[in-house]
PDB file of N, CA and C in Angstrom:
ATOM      1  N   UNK A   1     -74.651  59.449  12.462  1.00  0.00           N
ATOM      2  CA  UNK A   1     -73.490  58.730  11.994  1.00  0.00           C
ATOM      3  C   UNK A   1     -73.040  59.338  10.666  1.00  0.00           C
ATOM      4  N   UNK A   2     -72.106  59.946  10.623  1.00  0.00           N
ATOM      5  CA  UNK A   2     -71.202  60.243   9.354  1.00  0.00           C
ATOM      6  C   UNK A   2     -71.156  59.282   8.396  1.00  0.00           C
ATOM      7  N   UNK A   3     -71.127  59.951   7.037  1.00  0.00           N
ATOM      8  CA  UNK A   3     -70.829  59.213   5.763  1.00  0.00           C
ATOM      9  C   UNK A   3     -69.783  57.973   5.898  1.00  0.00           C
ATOM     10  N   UNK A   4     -68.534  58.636   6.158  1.00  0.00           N
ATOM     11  CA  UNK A   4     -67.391  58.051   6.394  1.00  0.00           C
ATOM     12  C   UNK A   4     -66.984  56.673   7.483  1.00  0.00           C
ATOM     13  N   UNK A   5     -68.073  56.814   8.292  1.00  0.00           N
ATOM     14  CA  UNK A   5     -68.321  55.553   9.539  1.00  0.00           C
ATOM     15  C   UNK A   5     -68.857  54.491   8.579  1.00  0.00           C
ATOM     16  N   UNK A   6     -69.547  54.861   7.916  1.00  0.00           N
ATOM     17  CA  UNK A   6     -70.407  54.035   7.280  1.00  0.00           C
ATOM     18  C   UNK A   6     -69.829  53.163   6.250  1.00  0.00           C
ATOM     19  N   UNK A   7     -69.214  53.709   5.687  1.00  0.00           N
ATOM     20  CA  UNK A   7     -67.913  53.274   4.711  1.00  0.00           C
ATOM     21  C   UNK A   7     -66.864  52.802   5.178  1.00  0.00           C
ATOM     22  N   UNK A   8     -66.661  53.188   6.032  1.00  0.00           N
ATOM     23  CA  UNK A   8     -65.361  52.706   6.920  1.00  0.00           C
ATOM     24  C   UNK A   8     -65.501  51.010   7.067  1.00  0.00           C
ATOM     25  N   UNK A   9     -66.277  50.216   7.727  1.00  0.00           N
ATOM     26  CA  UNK A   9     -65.808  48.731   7.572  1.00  0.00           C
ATOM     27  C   UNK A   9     -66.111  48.133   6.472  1.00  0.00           C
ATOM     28  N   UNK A  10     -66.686  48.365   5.680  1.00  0.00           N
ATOM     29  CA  UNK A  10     -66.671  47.855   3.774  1.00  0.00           C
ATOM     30  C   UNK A  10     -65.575  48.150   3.478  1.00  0.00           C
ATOM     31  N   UNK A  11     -64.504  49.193   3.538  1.00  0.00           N
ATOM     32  CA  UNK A  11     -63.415  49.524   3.248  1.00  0.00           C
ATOM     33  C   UNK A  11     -62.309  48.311   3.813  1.00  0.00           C
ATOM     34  N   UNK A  12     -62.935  47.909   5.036  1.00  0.00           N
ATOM     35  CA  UNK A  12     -61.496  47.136   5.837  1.00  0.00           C
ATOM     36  C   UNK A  12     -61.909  46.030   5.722  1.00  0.00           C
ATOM     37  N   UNK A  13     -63.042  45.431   5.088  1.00  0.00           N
ATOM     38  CA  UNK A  13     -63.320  43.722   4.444  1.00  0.00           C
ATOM     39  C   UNK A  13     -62.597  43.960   3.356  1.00  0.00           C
ATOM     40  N   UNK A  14     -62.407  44.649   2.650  1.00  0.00           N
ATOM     41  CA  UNK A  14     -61.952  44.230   1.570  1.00  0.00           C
ATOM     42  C   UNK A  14     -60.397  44.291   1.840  1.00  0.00           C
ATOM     43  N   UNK A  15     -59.710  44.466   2.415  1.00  0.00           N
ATOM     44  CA  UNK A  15     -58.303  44.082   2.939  1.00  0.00           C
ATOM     45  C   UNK A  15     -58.016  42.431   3.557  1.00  0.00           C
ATOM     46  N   UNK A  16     -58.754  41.820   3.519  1.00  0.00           N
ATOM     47  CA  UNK A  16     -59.039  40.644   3.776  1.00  0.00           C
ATOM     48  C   UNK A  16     -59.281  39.509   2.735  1.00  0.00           C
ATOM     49  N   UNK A  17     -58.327  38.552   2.800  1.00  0.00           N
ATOM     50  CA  UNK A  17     -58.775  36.992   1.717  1.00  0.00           C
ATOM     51  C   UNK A  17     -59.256  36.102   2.881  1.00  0.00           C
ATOM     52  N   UNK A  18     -59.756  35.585   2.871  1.00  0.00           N
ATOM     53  CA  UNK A  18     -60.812  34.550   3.159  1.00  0.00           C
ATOM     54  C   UNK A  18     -61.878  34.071   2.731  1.00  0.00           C
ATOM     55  N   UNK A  19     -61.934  32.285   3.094  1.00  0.00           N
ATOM     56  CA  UNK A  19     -63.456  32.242   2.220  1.00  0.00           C
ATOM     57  C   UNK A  19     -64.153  31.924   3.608  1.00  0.00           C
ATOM     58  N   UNK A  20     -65.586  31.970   2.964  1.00  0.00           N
ATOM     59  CA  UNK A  20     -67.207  31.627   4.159  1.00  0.00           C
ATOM     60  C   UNK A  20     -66.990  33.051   5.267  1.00  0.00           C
ATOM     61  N   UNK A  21     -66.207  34.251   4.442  1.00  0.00           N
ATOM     62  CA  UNK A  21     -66.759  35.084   5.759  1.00  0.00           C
ATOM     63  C   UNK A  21     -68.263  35.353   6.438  1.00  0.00           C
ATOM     64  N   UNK A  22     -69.062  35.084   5.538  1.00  0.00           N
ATOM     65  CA  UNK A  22     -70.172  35.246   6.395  1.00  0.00           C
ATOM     66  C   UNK A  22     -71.359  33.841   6.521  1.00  0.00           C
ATOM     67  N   UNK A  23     -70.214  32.877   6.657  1.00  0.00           N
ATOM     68  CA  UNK A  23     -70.774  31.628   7.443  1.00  0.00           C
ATOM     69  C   UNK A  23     -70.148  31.748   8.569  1.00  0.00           C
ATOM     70  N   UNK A  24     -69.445  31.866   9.021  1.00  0.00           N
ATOM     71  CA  UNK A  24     -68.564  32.061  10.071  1.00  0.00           C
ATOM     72  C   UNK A  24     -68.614  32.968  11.233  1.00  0.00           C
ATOM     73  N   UNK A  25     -69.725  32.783  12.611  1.00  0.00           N
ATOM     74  CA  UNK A  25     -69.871  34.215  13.247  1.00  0.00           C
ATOM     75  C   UNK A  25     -68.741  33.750  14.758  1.00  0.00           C
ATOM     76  N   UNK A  26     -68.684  35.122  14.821  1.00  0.00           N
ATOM     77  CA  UNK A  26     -67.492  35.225  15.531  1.00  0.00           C
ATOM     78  C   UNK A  26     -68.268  35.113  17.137  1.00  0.00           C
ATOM     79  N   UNK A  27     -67.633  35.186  18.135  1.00  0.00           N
ATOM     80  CA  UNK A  27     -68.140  35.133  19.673  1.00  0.00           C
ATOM     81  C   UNK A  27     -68.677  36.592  19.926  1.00  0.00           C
ATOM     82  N   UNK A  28     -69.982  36.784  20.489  1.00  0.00           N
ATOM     83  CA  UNK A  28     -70.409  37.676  20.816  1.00  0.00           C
ATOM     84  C   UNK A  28     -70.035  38.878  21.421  1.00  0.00           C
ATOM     85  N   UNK A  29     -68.812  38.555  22.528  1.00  0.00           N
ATOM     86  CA  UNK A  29     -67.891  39.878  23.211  1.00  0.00           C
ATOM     87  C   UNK A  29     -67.178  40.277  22.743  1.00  0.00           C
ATOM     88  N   UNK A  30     -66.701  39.142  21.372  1.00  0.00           N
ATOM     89  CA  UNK A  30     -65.640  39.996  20.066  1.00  0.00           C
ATOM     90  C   UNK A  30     -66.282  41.169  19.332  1.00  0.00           C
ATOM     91  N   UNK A  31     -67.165  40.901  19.001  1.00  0.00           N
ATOM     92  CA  UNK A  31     -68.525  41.573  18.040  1.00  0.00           C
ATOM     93  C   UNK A  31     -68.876  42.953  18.429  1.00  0.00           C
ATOM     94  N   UNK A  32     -69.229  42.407  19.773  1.00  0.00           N
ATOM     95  CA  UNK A  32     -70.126  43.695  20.982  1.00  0.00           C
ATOM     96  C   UNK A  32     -68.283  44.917  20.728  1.00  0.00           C
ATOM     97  N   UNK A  33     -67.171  44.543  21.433  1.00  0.00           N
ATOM     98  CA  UNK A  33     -65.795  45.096  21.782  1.00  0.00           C
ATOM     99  C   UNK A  33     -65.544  45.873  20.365  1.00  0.00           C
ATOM    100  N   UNK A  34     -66.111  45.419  18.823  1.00  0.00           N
ATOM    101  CA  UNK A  34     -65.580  45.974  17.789  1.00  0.00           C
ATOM    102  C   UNK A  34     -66.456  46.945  17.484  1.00  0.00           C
ATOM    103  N   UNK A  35     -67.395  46.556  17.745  1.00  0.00           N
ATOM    104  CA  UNK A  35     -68.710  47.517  17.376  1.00  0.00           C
ATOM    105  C   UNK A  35     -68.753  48.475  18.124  1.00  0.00           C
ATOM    106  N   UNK A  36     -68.190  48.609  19.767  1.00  0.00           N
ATOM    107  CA  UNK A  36     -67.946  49.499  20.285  1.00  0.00           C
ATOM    108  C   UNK A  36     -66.912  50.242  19.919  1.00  0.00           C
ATOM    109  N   UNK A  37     -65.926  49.774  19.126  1.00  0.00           N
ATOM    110  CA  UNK A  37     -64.451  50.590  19.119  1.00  0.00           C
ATOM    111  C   UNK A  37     -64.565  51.339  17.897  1.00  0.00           C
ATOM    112  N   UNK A  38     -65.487  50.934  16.934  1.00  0.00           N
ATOM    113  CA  UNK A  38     -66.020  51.603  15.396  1.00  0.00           C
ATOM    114  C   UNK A  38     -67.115  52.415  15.600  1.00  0.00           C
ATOM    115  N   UNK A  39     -67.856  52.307  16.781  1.00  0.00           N
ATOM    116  CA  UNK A  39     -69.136  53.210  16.790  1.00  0.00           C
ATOM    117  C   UNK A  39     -68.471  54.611  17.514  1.00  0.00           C
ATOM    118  N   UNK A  40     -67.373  54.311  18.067  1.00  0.00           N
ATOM    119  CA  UNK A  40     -66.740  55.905  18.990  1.00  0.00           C
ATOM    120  C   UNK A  40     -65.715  55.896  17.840  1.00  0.00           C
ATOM    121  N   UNK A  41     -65.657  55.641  16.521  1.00  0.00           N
ATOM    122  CA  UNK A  41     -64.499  56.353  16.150  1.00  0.00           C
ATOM    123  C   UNK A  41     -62.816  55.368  15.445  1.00  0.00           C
ATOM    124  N   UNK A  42     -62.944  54.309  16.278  1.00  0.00           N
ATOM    125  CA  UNK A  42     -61.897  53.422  16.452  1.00  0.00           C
ATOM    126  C   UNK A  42     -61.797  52.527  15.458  1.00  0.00           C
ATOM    127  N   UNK A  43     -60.580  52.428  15.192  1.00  0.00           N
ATOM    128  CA  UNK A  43     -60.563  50.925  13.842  1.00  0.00           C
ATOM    129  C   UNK A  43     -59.470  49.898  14.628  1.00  0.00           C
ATOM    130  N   UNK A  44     -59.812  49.152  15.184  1.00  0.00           N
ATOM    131  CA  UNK A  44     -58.792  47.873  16.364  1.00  0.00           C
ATOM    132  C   UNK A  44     -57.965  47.522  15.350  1.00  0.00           C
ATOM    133  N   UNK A  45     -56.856  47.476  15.532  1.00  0.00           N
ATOM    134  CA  UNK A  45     -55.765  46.382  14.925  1.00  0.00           C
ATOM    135  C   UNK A  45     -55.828  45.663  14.532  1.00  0.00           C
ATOM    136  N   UNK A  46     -56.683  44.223  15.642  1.00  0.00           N
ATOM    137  CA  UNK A  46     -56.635  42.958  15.516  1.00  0.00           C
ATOM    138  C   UNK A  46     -57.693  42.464  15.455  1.00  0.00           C
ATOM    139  N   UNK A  47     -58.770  43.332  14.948  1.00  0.00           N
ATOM    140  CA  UNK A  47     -59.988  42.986  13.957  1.00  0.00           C
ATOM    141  C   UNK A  47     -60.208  41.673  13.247  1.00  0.00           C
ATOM    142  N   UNK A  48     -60.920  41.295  13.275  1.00  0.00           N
ATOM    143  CA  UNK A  48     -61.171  39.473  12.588  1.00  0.00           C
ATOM    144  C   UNK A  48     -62.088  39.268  11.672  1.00  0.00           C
ATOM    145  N   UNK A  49     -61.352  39.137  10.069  1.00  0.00           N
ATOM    146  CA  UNK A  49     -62.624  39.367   9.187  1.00  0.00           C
ATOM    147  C   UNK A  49     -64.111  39.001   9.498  1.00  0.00           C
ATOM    148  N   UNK A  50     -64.167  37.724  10.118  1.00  0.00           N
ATOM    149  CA  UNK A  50     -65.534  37.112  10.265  1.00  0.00           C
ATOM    150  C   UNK A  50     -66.143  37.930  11.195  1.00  0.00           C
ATOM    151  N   UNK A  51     -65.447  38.752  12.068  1.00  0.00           N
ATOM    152  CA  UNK A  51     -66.387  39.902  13.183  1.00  0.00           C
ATOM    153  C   UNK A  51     -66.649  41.046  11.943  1.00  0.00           C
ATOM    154  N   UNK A  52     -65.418  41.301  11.732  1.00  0.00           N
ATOM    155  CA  UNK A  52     -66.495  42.519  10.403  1.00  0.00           C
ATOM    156  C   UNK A  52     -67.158  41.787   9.514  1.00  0.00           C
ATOM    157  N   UNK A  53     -67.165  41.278   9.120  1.00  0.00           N
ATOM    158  CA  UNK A  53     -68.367  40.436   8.139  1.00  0.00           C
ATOM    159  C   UNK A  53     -69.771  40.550   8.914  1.00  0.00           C
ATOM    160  N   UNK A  54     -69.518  39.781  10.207  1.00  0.00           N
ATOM    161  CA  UNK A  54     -70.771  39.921  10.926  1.00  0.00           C
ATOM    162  C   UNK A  54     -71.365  41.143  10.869  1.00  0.00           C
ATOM    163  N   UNK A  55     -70.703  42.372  11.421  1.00  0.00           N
ATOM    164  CA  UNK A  55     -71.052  43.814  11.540  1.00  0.00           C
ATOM    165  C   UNK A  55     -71.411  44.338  10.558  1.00  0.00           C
ATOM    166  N   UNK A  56     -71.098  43.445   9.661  1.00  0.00           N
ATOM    167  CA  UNK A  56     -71.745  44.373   7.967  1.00  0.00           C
ATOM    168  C   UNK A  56     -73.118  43.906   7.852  1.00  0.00           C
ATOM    169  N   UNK A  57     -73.272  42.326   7.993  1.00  0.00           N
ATOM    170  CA  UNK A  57     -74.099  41.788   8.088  1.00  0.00           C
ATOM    171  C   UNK A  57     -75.708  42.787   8.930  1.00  0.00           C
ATOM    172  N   UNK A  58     -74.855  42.329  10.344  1.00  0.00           N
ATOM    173  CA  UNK A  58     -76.162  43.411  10.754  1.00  0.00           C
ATOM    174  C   UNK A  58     -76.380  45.071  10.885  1.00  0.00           C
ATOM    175  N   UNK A  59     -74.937  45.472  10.104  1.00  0.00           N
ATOM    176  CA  UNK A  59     -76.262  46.787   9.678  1.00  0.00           C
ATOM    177  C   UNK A  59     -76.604  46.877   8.212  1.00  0.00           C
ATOM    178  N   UNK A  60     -76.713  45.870   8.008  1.00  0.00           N
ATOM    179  CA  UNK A  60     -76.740  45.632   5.942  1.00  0.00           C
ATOM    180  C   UNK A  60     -78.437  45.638   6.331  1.00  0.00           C
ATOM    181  N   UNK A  61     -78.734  44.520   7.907  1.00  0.00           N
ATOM    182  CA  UNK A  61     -80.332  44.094   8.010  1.00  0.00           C
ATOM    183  C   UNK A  61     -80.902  45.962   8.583  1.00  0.00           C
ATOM    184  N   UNK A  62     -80.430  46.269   9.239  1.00  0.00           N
ATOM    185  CA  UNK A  62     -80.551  47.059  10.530  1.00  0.00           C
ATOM    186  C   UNK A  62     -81.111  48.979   9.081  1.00  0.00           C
ATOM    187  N   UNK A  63     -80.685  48.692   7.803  1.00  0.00           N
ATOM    188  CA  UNK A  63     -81.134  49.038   7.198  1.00  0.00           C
ATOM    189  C   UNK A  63     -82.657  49.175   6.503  1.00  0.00           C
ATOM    190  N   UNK A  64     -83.104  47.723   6.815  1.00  0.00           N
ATOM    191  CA  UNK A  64     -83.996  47.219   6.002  1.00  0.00           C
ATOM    192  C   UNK A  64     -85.307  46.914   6.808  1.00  0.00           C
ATOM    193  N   UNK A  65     -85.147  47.875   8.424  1.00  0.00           N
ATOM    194  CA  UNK A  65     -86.007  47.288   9.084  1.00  0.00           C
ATOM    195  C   UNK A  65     -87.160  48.945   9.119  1.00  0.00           C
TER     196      UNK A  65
END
């Protein structure tokens, strides 16, 4: 995985106001569909802070294991 993947959704939370993004988890086929569209490359349109929140979430853990 490139530098730039990695950086890439920290970059696109912060385009986002909302509060409790990461109380808030999104539905699992949203999650699975984004994570697929960012792991080949893709940044979706209609992205939902609380799904990237989540995704930060678990590779923030996915680091630490």
């Amino acid at each position: 995985m490139s530098e730039r993947s990695r950086i890439q959704p920290f970059k696109l939370l912060l385009q986002f106001q909302a509060e409790g993004i990461f109380r808030i988890t999104p539905e699992n086929s949203q999650e699975e569909h984004v994570r697929e569209q960012l792991n080949s490359g893709i940044v979706p349109d209609d992205i939902d802070v609380h799904c990237l929140a989540s995704l930060i979430k678990v590779f923030g853990n996915a680091m630490f294991v």
